[in-house]
PDB file of N, CA and C in Angstrom:
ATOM      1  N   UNK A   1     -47.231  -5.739 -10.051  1.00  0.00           N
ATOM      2  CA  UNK A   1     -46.972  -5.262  -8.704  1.00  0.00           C
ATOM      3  C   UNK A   1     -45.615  -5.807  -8.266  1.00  0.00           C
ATOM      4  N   UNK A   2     -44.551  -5.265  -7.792  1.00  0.00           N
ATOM      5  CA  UNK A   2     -43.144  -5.587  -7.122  1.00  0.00           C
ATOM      6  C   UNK A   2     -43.670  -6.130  -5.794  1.00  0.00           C
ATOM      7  N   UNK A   3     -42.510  -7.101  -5.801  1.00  0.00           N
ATOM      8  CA  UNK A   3     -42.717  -8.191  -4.714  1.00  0.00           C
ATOM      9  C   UNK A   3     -41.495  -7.435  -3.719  1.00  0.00           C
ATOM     10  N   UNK A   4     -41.517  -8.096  -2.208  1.00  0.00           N
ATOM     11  CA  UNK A   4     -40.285  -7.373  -1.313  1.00  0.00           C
ATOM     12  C   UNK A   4     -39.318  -7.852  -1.935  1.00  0.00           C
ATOM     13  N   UNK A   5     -39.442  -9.095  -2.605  1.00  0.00           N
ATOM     14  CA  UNK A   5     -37.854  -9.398  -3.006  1.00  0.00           C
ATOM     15  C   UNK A   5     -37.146  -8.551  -4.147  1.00  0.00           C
ATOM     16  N   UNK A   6     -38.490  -8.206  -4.686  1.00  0.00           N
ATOM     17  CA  UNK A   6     -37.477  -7.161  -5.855  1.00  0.00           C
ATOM     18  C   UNK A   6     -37.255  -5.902  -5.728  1.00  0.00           C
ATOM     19  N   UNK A   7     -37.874  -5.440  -4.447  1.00  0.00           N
ATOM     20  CA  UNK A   7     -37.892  -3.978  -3.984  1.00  0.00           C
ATOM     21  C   UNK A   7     -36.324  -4.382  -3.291  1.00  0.00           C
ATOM     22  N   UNK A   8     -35.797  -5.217  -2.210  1.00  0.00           N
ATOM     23  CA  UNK A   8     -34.993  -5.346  -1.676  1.00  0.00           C
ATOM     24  C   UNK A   8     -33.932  -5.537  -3.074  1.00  0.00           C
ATOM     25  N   UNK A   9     -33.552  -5.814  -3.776  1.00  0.00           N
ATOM     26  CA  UNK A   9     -32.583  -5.997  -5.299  1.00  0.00           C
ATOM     27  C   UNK A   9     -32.034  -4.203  -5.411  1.00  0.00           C
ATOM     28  N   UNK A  10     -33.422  -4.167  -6.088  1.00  0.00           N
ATOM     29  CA  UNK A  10     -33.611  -2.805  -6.671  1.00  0.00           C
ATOM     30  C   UNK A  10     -33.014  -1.592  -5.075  1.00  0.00           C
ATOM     31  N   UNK A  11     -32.929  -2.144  -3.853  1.00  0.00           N
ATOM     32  CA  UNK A  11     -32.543  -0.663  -3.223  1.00  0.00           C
ATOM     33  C   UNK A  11     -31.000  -1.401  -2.962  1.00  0.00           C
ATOM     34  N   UNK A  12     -30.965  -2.874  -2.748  1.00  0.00           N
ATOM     35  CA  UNK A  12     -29.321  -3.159  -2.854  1.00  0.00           C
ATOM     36  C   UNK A  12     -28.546  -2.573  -4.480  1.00  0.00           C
ATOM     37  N   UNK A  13     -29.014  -2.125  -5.643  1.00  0.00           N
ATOM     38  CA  UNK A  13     -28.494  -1.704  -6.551  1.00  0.00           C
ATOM     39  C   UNK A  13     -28.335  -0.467  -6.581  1.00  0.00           C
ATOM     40  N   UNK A  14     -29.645   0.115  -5.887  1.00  0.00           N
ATOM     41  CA  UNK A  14     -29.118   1.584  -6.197  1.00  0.00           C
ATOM     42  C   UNK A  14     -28.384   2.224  -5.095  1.00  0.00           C
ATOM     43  N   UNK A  15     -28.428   1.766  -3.807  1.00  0.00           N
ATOM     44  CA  UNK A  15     -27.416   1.920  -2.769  1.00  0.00           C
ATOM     45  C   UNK A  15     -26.098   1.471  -2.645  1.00  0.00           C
ATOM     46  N   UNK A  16     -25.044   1.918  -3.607  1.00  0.00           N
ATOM     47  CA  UNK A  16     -23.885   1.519  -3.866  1.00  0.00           C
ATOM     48  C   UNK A  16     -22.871   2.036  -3.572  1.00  0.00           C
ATOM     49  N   UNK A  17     -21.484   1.938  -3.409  1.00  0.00           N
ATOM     50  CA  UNK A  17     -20.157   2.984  -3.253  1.00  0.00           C
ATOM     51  C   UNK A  17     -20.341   4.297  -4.472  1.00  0.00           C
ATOM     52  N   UNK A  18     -21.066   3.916  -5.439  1.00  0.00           N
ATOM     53  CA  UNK A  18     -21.076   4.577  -6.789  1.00  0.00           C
ATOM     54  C   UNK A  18     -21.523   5.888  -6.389  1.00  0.00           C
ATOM     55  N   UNK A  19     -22.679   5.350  -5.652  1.00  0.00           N
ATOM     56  CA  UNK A  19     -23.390   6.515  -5.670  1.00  0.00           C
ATOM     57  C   UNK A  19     -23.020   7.702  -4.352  1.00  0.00           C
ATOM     58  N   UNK A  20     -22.338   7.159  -3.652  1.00  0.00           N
ATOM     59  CA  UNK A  20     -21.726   8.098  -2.753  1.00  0.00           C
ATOM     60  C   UNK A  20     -20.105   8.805  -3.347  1.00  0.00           C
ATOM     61  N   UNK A  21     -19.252   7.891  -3.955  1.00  0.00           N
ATOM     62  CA  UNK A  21     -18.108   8.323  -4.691  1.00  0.00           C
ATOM     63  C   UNK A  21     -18.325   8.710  -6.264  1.00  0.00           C
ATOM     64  N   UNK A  22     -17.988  10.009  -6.966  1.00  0.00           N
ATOM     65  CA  UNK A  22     -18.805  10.137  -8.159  1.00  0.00           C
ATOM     66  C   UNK A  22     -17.061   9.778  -9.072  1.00  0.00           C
ATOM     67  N   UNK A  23     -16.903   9.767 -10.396  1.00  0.00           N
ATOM     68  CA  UNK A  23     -16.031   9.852 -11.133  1.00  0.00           C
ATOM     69  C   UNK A  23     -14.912  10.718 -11.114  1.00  0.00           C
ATOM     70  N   UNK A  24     -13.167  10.017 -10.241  1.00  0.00           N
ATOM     71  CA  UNK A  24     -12.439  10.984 -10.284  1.00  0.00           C
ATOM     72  C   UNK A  24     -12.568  11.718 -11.927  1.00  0.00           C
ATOM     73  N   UNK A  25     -12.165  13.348 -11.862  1.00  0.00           N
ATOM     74  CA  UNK A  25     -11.759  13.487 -12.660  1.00  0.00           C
ATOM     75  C   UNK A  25     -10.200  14.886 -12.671  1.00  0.00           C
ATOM     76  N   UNK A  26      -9.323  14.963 -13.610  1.00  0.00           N
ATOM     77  CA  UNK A  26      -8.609  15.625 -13.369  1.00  0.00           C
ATOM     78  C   UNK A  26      -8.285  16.833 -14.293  1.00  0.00           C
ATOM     79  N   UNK A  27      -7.423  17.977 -13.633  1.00  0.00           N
ATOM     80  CA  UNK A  27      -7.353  19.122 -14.275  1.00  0.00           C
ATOM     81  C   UNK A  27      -6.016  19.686 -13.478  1.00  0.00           C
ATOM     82  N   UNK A  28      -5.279  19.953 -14.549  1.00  0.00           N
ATOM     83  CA  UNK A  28      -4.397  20.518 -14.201  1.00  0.00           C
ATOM     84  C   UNK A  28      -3.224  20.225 -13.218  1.00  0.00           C
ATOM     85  N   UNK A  29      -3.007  18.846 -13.354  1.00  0.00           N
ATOM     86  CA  UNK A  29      -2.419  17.905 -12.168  1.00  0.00           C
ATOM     87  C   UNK A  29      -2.777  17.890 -10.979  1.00  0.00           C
ATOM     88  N   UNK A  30      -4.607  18.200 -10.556  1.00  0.00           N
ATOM     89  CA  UNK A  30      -4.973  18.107  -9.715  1.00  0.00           C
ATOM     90  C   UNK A  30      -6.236  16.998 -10.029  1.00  0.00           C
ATOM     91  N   UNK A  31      -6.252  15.905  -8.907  1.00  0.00           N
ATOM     92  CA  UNK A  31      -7.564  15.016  -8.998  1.00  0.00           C
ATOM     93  C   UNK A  31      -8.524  15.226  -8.573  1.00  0.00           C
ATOM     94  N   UNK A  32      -9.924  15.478  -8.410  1.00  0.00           N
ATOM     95  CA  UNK A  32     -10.822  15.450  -7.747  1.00  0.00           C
ATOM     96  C   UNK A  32     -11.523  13.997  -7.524  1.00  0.00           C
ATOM     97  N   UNK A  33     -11.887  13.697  -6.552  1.00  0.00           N
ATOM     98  CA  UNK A  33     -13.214  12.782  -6.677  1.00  0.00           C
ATOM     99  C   UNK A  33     -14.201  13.118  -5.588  1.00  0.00           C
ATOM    100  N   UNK A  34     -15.260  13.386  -6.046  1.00  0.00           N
ATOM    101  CA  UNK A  34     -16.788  13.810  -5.493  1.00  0.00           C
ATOM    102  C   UNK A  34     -17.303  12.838  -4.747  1.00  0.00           C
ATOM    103  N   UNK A  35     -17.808  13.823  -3.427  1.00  0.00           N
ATOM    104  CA  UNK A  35     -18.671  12.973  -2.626  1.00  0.00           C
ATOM    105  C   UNK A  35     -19.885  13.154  -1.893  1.00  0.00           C
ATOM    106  N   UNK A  36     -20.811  12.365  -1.674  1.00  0.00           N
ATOM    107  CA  UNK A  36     -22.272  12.786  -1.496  1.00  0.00           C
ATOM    108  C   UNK A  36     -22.629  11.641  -0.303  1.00  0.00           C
ATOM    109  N   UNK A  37     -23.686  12.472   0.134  1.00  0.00           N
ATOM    110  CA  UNK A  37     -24.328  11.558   1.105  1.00  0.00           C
ATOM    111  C   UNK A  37     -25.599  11.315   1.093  1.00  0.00           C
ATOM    112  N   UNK A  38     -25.636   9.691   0.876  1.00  0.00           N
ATOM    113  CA  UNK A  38     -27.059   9.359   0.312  1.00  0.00           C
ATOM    114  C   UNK A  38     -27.668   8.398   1.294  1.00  0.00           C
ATOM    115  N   UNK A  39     -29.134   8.667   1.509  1.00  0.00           N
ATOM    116  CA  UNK A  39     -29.902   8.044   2.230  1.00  0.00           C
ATOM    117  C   UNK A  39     -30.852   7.285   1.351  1.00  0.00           C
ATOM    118  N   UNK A  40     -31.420   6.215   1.376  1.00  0.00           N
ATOM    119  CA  UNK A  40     -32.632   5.534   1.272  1.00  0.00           C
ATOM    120  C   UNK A  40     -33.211   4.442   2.348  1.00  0.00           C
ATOM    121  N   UNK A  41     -34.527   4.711   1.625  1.00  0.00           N
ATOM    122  CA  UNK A  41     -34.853   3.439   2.747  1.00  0.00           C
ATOM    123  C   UNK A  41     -36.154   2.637   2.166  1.00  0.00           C
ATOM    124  N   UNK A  42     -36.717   1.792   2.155  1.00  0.00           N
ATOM    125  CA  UNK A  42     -37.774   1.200   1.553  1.00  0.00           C
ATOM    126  C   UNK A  42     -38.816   0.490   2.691  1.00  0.00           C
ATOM    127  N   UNK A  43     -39.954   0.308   2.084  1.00  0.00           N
ATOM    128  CA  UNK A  43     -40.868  -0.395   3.380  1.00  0.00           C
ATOM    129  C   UNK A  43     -41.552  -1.244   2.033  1.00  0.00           C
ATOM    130  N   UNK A  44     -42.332  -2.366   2.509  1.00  0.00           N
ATOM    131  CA  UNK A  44     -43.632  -3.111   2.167  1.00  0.00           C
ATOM    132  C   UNK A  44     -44.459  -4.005   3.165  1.00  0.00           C
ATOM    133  N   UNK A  45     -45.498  -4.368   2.160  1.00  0.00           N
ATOM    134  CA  UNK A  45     -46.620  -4.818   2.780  1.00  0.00           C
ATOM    135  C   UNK A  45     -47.340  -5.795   2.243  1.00  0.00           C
ATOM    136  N   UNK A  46     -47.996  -6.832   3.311  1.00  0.00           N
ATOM    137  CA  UNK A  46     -48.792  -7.266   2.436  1.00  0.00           C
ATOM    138  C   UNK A  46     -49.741  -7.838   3.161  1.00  0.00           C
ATOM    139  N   UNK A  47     -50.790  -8.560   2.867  1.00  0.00           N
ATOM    140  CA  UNK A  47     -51.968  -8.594   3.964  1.00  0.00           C
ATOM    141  C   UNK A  47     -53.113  -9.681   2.988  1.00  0.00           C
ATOM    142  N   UNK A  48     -53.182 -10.998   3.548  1.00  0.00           N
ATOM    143  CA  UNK A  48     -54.512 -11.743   3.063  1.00  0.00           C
ATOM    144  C   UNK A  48     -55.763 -11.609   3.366  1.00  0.00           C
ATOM    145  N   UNK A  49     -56.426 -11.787   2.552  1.00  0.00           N
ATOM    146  CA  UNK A  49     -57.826 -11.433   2.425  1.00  0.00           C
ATOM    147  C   UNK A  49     -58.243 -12.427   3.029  1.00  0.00           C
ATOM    148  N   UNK A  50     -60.006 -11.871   2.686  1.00  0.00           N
ATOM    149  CA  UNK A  50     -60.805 -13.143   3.313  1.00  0.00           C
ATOM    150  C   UNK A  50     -61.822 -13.122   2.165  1.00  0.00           C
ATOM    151  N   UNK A  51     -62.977 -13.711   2.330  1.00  0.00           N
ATOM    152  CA  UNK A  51     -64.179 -13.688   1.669  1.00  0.00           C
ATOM    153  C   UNK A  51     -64.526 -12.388   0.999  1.00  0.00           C
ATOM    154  N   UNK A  52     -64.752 -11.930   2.173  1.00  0.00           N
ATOM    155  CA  UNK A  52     -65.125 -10.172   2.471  1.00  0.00           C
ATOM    156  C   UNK A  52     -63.972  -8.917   1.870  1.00  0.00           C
ATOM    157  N   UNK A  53     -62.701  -9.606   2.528  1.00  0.00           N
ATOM    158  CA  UNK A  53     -61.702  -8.716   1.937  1.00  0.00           C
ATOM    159  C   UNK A  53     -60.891  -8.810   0.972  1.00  0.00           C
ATOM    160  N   UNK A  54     -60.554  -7.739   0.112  1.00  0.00           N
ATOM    161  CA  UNK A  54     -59.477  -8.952  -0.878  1.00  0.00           C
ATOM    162  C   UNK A  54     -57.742  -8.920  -0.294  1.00  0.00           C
ATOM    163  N   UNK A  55     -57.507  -9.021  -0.888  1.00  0.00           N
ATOM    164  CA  UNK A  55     -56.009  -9.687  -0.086  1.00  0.00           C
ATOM    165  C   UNK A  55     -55.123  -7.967  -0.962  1.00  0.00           C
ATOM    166  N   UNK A  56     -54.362  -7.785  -0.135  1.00  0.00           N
ATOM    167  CA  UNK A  56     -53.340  -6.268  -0.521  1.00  0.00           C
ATOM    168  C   UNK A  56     -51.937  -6.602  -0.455  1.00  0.00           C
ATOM    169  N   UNK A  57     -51.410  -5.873  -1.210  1.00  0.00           N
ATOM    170  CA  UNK A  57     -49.619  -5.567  -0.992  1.00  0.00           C
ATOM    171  C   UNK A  57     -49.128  -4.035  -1.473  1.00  0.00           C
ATOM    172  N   UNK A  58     -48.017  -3.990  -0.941  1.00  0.00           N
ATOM    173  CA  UNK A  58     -47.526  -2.715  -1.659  1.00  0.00           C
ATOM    174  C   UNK A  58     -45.877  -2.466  -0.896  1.00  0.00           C
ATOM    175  N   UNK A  59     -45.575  -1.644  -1.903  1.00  0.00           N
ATOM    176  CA  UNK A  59     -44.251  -1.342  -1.158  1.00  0.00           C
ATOM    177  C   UNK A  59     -43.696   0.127  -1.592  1.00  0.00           C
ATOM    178  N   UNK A  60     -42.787   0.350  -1.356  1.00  0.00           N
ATOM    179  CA  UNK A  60     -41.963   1.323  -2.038  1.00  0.00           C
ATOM    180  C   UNK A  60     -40.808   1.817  -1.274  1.00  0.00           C
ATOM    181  N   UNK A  61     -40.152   2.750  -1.963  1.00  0.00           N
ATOM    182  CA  UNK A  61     -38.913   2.881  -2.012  1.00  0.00           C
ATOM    183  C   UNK A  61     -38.207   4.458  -2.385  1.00  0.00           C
ATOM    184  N   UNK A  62     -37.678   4.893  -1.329  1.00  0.00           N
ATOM    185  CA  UNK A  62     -36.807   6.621  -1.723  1.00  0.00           C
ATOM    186  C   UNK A  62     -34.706   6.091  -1.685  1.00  0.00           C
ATOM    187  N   UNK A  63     -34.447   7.297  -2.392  1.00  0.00           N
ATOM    188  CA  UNK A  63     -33.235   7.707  -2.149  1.00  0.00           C
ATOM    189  C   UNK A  63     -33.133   8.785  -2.269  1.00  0.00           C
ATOM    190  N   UNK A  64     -32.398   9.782  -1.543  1.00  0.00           N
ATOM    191  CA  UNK A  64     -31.998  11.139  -1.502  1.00  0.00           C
ATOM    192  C   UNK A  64     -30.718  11.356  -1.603  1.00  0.00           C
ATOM    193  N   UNK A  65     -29.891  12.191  -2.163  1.00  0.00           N
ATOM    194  CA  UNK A  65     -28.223  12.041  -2.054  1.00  0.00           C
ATOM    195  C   UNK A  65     -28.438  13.979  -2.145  1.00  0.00           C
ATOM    196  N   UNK A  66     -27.078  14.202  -1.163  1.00  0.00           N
ATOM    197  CA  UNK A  66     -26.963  15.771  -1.587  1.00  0.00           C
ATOM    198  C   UNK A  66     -25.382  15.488  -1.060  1.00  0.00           C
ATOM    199  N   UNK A  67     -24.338  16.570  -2.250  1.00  0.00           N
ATOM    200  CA  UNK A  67     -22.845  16.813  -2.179  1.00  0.00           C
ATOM    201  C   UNK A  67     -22.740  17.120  -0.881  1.00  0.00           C
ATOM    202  N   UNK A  68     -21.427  16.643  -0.127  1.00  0.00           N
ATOM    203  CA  UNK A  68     -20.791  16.773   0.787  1.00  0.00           C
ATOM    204  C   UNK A  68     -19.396  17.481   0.760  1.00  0.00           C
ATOM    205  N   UNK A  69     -18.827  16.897  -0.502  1.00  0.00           N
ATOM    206  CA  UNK A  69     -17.863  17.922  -0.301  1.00  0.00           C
ATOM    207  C   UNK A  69     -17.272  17.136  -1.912  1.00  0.00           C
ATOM    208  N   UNK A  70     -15.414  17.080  -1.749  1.00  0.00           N
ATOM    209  CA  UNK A  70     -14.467  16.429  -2.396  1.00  0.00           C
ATOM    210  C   UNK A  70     -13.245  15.889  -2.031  1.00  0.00           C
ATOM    211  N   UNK A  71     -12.837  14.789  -2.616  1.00  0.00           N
ATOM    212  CA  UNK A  71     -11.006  14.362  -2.039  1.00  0.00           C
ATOM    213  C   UNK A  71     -10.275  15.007  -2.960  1.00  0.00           C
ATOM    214  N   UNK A  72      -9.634  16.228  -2.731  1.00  0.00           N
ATOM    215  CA  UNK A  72      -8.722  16.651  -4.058  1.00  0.00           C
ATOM    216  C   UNK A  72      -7.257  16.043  -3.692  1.00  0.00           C
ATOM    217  N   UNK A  73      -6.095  15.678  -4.874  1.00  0.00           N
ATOM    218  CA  UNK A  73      -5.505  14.904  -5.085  1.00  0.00           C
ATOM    219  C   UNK A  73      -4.398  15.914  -5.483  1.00  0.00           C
ATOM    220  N   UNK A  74      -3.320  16.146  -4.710  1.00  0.00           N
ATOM    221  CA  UNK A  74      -2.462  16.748  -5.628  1.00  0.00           C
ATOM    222  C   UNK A  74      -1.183  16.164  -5.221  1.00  0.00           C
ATOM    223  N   UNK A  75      -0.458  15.603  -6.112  1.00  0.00           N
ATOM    224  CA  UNK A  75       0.876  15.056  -5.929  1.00  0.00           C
ATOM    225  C   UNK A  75       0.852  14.211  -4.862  1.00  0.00           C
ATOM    226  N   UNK A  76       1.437  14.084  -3.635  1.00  0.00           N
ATOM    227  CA  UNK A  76       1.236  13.105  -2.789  1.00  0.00           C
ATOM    228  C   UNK A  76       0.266  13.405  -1.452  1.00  0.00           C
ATOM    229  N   UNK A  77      -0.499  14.965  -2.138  1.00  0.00           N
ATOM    230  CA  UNK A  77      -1.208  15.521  -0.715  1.00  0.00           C
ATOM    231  C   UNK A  77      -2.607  15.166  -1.112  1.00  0.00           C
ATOM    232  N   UNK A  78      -3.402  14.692   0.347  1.00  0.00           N
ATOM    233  CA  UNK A  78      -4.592  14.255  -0.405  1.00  0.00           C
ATOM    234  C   UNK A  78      -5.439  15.302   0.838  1.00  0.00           C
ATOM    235  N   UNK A  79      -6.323  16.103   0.851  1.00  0.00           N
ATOM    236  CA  UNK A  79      -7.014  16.929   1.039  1.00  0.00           C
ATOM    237  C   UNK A  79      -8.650  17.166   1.047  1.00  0.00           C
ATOM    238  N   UNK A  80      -9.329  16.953   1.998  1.00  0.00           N
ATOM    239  CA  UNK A  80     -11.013  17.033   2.080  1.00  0.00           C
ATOM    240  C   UNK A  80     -11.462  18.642   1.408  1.00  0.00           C
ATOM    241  N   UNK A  81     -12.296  19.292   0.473  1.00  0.00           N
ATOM    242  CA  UNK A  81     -13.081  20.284   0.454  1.00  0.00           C
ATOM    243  C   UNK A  81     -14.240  19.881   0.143  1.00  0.00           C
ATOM    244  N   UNK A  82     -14.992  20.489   1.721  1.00  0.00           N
ATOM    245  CA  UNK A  82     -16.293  20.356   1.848  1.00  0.00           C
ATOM    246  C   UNK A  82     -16.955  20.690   0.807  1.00  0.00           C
ATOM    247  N   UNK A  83     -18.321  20.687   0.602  1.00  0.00           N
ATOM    248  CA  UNK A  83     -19.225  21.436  -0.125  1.00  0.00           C
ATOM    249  C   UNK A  83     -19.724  22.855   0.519  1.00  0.00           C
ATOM    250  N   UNK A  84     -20.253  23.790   0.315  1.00  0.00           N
ATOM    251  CA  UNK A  84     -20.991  24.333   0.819  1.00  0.00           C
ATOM    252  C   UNK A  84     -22.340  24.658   0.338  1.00  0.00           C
ATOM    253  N   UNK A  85     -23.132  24.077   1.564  1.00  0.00           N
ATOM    254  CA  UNK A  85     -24.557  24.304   1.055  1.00  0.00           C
ATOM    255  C   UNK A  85     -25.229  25.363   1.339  1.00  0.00           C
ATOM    256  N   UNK A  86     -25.341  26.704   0.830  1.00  0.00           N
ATOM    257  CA  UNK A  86     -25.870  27.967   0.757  1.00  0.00           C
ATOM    258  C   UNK A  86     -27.222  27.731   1.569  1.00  0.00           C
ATOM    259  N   UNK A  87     -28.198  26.865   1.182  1.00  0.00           N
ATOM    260  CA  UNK A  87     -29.432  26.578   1.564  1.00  0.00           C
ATOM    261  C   UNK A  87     -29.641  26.452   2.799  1.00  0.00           C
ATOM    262  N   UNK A  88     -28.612  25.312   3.287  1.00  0.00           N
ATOM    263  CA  UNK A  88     -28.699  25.225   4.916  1.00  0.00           C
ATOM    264  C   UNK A  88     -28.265  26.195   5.389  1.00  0.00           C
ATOM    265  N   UNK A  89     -27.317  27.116   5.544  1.00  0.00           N
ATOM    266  CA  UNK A  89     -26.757  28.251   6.066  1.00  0.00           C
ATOM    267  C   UNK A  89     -27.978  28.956   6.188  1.00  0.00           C
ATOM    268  N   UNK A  90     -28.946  29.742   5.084  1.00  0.00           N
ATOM    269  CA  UNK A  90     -29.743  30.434   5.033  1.00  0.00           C
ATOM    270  C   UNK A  90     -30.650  30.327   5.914  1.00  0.00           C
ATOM    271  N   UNK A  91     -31.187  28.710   6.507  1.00  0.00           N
ATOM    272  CA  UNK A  91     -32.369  27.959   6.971  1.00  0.00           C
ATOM    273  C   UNK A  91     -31.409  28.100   8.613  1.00  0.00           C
ATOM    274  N   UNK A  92     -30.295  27.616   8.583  1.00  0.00           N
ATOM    275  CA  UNK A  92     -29.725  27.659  10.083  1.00  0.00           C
ATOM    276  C   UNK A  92     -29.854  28.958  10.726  1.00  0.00           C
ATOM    277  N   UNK A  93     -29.135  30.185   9.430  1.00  0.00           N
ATOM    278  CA  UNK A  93     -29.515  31.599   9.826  1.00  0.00           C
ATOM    279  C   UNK A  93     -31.062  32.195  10.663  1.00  0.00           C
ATOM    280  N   UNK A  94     -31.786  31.895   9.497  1.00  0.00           N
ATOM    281  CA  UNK A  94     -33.142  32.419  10.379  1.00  0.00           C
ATOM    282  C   UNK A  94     -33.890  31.160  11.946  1.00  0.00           C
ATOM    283  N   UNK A  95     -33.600  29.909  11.707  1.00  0.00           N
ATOM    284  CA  UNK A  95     -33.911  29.394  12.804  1.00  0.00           C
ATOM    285  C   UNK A  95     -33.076  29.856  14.006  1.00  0.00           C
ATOM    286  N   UNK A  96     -31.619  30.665  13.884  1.00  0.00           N
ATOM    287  CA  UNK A  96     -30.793  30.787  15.143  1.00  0.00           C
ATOM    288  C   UNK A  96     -31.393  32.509  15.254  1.00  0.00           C
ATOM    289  N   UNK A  97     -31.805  33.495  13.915  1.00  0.00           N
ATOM    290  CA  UNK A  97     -32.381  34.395  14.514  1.00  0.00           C
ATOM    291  C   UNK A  97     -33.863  34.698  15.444  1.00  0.00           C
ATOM    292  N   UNK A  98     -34.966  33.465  15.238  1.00  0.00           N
ATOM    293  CA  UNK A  98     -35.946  33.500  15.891  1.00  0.00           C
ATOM    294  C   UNK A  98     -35.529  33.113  16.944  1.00  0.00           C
ATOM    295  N   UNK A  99     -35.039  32.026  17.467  1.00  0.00           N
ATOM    296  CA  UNK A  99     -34.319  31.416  18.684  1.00  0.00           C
ATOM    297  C   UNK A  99     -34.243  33.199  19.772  1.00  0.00           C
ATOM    298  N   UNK A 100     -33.332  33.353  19.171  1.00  0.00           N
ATOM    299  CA  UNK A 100     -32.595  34.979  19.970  1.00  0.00           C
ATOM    300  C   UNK A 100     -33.794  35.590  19.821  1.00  0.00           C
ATOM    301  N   UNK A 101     -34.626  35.647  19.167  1.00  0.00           N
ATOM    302  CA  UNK A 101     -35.957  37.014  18.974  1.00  0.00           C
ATOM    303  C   UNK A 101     -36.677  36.339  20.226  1.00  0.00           C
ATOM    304  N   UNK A 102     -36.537  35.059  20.234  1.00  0.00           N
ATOM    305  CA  UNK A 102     -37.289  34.695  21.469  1.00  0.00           C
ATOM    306  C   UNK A 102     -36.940  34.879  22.275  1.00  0.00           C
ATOM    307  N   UNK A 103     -35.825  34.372  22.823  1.00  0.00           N
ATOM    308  CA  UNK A 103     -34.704  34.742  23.884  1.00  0.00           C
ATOM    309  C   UNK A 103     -35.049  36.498  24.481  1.00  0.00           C
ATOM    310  N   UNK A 104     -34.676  36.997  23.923  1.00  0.00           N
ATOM    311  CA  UNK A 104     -34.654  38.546  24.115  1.00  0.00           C
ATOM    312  C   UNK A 104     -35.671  39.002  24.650  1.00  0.00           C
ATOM    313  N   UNK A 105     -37.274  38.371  23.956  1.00  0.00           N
ATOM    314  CA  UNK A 105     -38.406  38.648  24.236  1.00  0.00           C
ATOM    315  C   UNK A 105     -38.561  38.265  25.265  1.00  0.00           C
ATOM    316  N   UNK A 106     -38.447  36.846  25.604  1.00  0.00           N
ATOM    317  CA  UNK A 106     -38.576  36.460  27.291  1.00  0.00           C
ATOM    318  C   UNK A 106     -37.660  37.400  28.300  1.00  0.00           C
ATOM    319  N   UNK A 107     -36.887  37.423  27.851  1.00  0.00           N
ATOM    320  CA  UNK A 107     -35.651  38.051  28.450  1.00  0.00           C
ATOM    321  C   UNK A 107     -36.351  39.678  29.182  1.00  0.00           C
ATOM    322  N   UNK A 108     -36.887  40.222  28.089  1.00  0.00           N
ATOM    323  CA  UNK A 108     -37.188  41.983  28.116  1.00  0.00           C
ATOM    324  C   UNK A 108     -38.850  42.022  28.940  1.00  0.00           C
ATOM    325  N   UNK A 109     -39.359  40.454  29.127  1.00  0.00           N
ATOM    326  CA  UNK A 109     -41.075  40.631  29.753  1.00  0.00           C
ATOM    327  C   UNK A 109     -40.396  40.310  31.131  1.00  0.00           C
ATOM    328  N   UNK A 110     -39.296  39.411  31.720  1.00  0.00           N
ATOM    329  CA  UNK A 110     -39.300  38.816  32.684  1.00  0.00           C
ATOM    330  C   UNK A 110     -38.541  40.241  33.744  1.00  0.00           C
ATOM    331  N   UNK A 111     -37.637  41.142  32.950  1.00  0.00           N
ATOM    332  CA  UNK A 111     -37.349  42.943  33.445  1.00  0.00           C
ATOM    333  C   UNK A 111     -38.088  43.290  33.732  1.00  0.00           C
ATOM    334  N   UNK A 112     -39.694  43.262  32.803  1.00  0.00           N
ATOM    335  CA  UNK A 112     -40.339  44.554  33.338  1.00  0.00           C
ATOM    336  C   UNK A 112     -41.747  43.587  34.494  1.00  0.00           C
ATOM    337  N   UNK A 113     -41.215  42.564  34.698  1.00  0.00           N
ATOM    338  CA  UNK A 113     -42.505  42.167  35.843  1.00  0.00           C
ATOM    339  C   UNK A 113     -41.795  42.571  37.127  1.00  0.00           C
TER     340      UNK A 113
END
């Protein structure tokens, strides 16, 4: 069973500059270096027993990372390109079209009272 102290190690290791900056690499006298935005977070527990109860622990631990964009590098110009995430667009799309389907609907009952 992992103790907090090694859960706390283990999320100071994997929460690093590394993992938000990925490996410049280059092409064509242009540099890239990749960038992401990563979340984690960890919890534990632990709790003594008695006679009756037995004594518990536990813990655990996430990280999530998704691309943000890139620093491209060219000669002395240094330049942000975002990522684009298709997914969210799609998900922003239909939450801003129900929004308005609602809108409209209130909109077209509150005319005809």
């Amino acid at each position: 069973m992992t103790n907090l102290a090694e859960l706390v190690a283990d999320a100071k290791d994997t929460l690093t500059v590394e993992r938000v900056y990925g490996e410049p690499y280059q092409s064509e006298g242009v540099t890239m270096i990749p960038a992401a935005s990563v979340r984690g977070g960890f919890g534990g527990g632990e709790g003594e027993g008695s006679e009756d109860t037995p004594a518990g622990r536990g813990g655990g631990m996430t990280v999530s990372a998704r691309p943000v964009g890139a620093y491209q590098i060219k000669g002395d110009r240094v330049t942000w390109v975002p990522a684009v995430d298709v997914s969210r667009i799609v998900v922003m799309g239909q939450i801003l079209g129900i929004i308005a389907a609602l809108v409209i609907r209130s909109i077209a009952r509150r005319k005809k009272s």
